[in-house]
N, C-alpha and C. Protein backbone atom coordinates (compact mmCIF):
# COMPACT_ATOMS: atom_id res chain seq x y z
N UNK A 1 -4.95 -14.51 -9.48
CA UNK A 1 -6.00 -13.86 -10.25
C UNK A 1 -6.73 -12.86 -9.36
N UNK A 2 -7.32 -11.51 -10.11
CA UNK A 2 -7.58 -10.55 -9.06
C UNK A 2 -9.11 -11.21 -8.87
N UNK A 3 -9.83 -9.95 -8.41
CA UNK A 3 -10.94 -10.06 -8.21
C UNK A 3 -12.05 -9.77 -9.55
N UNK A 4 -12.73 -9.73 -9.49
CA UNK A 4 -13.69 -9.27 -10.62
C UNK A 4 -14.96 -8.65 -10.35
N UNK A 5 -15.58 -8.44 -8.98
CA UNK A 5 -16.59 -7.89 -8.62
C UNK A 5 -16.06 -6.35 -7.90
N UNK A 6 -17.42 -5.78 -8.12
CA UNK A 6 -16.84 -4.19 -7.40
C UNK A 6 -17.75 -4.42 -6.08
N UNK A 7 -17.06 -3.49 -5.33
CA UNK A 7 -17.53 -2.99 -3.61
C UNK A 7 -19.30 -2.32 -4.34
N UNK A 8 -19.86 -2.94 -3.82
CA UNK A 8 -21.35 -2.67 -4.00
C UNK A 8 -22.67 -2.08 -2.95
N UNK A 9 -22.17 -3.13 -2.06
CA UNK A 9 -22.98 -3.23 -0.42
C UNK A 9 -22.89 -3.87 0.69
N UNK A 10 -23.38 -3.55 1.49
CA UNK A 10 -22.50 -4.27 2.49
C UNK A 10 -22.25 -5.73 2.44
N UNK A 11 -22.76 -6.50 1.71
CA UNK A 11 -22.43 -7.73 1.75
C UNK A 11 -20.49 -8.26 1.44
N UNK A 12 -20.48 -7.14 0.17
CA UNK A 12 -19.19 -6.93 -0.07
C UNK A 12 -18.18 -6.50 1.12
N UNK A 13 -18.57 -5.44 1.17
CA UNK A 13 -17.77 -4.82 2.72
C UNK A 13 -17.62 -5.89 3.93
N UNK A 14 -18.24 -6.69 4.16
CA UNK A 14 -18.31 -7.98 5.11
C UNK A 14 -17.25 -8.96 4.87
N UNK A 15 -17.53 -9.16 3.31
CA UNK A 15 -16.79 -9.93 2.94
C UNK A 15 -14.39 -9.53 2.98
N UNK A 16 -15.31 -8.47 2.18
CA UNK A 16 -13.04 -7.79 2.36
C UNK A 16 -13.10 -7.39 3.96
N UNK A 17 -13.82 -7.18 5.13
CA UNK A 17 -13.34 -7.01 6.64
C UNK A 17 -13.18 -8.31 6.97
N UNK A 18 -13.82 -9.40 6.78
CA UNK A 18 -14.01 -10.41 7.30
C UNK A 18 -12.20 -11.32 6.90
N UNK A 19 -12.19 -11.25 5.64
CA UNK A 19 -11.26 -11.64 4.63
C UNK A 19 -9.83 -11.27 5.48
N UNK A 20 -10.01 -9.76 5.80
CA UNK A 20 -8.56 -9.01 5.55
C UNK A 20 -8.26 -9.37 7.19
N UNK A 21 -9.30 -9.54 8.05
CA UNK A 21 -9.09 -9.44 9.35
C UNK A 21 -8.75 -10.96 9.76
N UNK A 22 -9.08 -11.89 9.02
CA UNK A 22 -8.84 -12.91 9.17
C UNK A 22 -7.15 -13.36 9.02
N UNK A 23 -6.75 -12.38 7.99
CA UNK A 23 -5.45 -12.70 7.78
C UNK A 23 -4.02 -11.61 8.61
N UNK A 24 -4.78 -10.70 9.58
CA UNK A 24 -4.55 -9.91 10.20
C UNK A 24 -4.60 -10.89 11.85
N UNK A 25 -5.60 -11.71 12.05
CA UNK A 25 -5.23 -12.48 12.95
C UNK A 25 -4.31 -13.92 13.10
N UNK A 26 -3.78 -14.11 11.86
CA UNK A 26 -3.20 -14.96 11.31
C UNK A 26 -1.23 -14.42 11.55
N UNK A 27 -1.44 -12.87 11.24
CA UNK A 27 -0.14 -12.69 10.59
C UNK A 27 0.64 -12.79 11.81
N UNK A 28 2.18 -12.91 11.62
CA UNK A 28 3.14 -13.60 12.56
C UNK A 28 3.53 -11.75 13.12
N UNK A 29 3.54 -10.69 12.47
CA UNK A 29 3.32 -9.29 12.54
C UNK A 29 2.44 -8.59 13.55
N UNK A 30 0.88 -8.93 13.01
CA UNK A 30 0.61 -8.18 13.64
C UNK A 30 -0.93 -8.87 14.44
N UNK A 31 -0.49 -10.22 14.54
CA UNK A 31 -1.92 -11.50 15.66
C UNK A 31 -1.45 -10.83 16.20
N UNK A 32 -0.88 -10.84 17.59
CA UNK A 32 -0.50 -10.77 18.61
C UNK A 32 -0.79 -9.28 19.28
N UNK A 33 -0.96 -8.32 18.61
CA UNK A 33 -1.15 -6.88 18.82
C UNK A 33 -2.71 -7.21 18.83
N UNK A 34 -3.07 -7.43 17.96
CA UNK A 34 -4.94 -7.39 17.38
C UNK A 34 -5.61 -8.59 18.71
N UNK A 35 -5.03 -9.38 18.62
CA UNK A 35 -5.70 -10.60 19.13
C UNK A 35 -5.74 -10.12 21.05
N UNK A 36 -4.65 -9.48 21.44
CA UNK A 36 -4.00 -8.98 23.29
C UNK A 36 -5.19 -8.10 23.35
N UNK A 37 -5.48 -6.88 22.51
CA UNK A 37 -6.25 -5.87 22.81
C UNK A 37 -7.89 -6.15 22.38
N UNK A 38 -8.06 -6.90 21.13
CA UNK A 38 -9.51 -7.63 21.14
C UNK A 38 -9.95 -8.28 21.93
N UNK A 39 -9.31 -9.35 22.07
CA UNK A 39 -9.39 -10.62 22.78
C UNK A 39 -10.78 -11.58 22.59
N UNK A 40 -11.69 -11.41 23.03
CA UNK A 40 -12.70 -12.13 22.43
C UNK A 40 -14.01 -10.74 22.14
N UNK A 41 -13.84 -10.35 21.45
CA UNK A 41 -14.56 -8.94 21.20
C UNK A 41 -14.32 -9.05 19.84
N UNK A 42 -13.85 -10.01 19.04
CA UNK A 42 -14.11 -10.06 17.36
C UNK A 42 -15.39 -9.51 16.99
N UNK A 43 -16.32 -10.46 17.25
CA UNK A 43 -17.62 -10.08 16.33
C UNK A 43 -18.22 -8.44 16.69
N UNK A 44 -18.00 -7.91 17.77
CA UNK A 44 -18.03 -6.45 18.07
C UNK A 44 -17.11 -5.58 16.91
N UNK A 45 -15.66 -6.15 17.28
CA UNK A 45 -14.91 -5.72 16.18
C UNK A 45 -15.28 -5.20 15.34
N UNK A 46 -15.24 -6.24 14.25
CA UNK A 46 -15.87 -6.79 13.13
C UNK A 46 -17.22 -5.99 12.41
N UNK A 47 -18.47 -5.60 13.55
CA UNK A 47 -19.49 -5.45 13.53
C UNK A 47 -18.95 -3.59 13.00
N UNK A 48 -18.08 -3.28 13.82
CA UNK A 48 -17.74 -1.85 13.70
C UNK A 48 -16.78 -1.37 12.18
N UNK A 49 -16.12 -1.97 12.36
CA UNK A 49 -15.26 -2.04 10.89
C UNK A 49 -16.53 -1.94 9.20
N UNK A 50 -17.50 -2.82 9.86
CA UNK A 50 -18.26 -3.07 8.60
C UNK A 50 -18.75 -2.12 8.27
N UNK A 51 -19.33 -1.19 9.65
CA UNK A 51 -19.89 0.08 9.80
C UNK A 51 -19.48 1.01 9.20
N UNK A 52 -17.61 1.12 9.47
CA UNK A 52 -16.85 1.99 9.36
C UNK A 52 -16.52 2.05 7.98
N UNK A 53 -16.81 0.97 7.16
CA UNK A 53 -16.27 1.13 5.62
C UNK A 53 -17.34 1.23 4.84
N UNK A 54 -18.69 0.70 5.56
CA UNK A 54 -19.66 1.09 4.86
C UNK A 54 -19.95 2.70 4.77
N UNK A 55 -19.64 3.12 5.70
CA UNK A 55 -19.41 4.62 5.51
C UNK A 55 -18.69 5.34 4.47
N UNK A 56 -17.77 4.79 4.48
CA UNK A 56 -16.48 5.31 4.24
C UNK A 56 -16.71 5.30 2.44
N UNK A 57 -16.88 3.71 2.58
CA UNK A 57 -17.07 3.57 0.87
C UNK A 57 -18.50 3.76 0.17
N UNK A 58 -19.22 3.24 0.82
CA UNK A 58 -20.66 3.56 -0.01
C UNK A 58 -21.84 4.41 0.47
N UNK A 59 -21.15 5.51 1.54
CA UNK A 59 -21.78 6.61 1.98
C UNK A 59 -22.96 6.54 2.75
N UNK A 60 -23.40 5.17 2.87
CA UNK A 60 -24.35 4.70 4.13
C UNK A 60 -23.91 4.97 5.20
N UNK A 61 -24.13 6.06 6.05
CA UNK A 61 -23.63 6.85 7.51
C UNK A 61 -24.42 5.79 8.79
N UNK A 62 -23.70 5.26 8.75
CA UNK A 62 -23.71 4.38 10.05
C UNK A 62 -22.52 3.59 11.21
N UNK A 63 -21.99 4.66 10.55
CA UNK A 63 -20.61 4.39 11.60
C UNK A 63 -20.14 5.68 12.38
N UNK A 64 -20.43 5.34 14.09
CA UNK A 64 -20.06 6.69 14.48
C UNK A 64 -19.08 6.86 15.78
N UNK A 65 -18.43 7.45 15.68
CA UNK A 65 -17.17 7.49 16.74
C UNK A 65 -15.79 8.28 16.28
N UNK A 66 -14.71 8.35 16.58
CA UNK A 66 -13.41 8.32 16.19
C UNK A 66 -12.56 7.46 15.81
N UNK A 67 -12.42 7.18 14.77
CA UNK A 67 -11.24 5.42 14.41
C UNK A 67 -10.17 5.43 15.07
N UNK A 68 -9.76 7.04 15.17
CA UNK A 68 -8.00 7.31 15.46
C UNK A 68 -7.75 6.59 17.30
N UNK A 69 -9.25 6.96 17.95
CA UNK A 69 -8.92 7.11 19.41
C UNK A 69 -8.50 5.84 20.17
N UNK A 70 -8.93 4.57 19.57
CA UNK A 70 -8.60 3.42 20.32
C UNK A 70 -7.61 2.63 19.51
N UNK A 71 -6.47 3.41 18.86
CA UNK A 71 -5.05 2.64 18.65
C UNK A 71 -4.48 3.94 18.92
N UNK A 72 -4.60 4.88 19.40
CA UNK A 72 -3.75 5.87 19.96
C UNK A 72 -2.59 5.45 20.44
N UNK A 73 -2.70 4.24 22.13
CA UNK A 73 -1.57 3.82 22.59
C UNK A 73 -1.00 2.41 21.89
N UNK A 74 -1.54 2.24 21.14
CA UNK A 74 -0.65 0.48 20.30
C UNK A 74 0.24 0.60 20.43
N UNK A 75 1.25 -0.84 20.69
CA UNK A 75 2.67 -0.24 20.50
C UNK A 75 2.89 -0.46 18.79
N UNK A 76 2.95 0.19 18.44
CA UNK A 76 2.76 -0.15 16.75
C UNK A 76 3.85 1.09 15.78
N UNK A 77 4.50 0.42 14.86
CA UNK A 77 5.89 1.54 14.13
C UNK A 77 5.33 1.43 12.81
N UNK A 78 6.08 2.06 11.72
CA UNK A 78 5.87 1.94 10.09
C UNK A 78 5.97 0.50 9.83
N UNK A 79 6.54 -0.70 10.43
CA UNK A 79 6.53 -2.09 9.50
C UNK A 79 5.22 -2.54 10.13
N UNK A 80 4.30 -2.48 10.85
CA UNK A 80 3.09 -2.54 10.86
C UNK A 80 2.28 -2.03 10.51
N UNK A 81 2.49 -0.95 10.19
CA UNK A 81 1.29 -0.42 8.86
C UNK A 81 1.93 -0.81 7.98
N UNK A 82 3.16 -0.93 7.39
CA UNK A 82 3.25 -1.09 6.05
C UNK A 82 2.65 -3.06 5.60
N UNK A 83 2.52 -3.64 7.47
CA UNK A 83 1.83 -4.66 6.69
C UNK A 83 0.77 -5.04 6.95
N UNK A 84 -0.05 -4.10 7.77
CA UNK A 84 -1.54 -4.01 7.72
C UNK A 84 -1.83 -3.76 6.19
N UNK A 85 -1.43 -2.42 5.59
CA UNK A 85 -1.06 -2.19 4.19
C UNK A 85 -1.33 -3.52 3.03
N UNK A 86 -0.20 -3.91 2.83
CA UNK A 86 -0.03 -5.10 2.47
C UNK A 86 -1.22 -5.78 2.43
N UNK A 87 -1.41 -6.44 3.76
CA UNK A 87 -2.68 -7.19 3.76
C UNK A 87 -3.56 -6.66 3.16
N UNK A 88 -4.42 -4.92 3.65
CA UNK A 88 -5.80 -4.88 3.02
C UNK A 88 -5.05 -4.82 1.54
N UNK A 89 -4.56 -4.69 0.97
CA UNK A 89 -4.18 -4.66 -0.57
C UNK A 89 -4.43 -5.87 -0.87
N UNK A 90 -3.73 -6.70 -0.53
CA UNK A 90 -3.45 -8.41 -0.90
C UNK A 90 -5.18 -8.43 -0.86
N UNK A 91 -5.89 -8.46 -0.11
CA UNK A 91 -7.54 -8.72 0.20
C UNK A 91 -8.51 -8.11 -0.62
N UNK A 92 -8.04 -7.30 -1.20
CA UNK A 92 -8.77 -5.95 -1.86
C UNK A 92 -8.61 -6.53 -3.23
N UNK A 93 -7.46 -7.00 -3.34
CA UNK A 93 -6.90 -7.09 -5.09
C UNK A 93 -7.89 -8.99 -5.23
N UNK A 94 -7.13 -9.63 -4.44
CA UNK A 94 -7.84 -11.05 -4.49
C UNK A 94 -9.71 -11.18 -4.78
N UNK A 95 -9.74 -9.79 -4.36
CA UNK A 95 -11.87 -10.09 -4.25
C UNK A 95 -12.40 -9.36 -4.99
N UNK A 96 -11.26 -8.10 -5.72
CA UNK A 96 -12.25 -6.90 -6.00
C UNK A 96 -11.45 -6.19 -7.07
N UNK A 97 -12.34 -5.20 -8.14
CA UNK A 97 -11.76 -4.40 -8.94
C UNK A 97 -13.06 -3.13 -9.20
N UNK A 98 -12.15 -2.11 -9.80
CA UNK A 98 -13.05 -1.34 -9.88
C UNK A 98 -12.76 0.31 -8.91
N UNK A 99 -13.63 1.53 -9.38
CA UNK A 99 -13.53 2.13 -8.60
C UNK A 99 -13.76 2.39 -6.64
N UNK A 100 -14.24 1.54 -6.35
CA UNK A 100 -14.44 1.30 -5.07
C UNK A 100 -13.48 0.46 -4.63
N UNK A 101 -12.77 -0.47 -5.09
CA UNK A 101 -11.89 -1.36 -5.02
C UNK A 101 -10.76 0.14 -4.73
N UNK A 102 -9.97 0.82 -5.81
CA UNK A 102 -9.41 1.59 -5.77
C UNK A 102 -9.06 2.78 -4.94
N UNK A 103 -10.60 3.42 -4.54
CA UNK A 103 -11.16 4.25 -3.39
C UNK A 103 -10.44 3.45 -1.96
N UNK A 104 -10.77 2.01 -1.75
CA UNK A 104 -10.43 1.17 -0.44
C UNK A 104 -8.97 1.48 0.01
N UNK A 105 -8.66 1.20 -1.32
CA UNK A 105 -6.83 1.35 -0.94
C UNK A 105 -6.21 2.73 -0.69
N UNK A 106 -6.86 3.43 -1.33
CA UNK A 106 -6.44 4.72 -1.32
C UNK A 106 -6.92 5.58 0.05
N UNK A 107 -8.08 4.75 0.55
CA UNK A 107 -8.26 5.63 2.07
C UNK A 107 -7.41 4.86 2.82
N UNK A 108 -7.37 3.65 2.83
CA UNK A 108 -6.86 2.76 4.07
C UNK A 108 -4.98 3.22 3.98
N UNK A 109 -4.99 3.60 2.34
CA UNK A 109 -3.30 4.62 2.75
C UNK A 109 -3.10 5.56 3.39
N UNK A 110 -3.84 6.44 2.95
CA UNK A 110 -3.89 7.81 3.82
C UNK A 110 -4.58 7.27 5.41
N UNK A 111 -5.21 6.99 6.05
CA UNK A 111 -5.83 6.55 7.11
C UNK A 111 -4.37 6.15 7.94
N UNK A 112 -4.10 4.64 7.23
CA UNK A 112 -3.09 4.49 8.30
C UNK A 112 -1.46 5.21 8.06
N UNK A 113 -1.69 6.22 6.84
CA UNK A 113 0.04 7.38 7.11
C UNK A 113 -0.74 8.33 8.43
N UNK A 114 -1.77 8.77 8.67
CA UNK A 114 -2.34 9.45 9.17
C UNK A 114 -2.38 8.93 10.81
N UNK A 115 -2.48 8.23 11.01
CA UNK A 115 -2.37 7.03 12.44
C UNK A 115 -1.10 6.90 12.41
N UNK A 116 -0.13 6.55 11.93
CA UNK A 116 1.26 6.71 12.06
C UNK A 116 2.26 7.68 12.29
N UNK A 117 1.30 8.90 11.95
CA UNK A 117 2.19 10.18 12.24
C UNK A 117 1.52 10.09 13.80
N UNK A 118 0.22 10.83 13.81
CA UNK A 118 -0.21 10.62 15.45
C UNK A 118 0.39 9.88 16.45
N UNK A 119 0.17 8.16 15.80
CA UNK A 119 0.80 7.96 16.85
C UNK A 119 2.35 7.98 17.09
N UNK A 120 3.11 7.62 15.88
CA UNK A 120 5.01 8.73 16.50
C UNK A 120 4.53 9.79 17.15
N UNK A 121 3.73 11.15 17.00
CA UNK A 121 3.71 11.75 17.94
C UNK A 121 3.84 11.64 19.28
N UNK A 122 2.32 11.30 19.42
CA UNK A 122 2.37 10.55 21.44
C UNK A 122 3.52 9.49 21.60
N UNK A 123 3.96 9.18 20.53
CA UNK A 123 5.33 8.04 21.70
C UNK A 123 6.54 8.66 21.30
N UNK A 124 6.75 9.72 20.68
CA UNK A 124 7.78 11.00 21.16
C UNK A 124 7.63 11.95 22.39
N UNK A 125 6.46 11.87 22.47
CA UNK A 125 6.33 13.01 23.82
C UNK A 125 6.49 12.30 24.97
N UNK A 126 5.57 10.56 25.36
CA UNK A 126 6.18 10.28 26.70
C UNK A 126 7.25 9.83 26.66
């Protein structure tokens, strides 16, 4: 059964980072990437992501930096985004409906085709 509430405020936004990242440290894919380079820096994480979508989705500007710059070197190909993918979908659909629900998926597609070209770039050149 999907969700039935829409992306509202940050409480929401807490809830699908908290949700999606949880199952992102879980996955047999892609723990091991997230968990080596976090390491115990979750709630920092975490703290930034919330920032970053609260931006993103409900136009509260409080997230500031570059997203792209610190997975530049991941070792990371298309079956890891396609199941980062996956996940925020699976997380998005389970909690949420609605235009903001819709908006989520639709940046976090473009976002990570966008991180995937970049980074094939830099690991064609060295």
């Amino acid at each position: 059964m999907g969700g039935e509430k829409e992306i509202l405020s940050l409480v929401e936004i807490k809830q699908l980072v908290d949700q999606f990242y949880e199952k992102v440290r879980k996955d047999p894919l892609l723990a091991d990437i997230f968990n080596s380079i976090i390491k115990d820096n979750w709630p920092a994480h975490l703290e930034k992501m919330y920032r970053f979508w609260q931006t993103v989705l409900l136009k509260e500007h409080t997230y500031k930096g570059s997203p792209f710059a610190p997975h530049a070197q991941l070792p990371v190909n298309a079956k890891h985004f396609d199941r980062w993918k996956h996940l925020f979908f699976e997380t998005v659909d389970e909690n949420f409906s609605g235009k903001k629900a819709e908006e989520a998926k639709f940046r976090a597609t473009k976002m990570a085709e966008m991180f995937q070209l970049k980074i094939d770039f830099i690991q064609q050149r060295e």
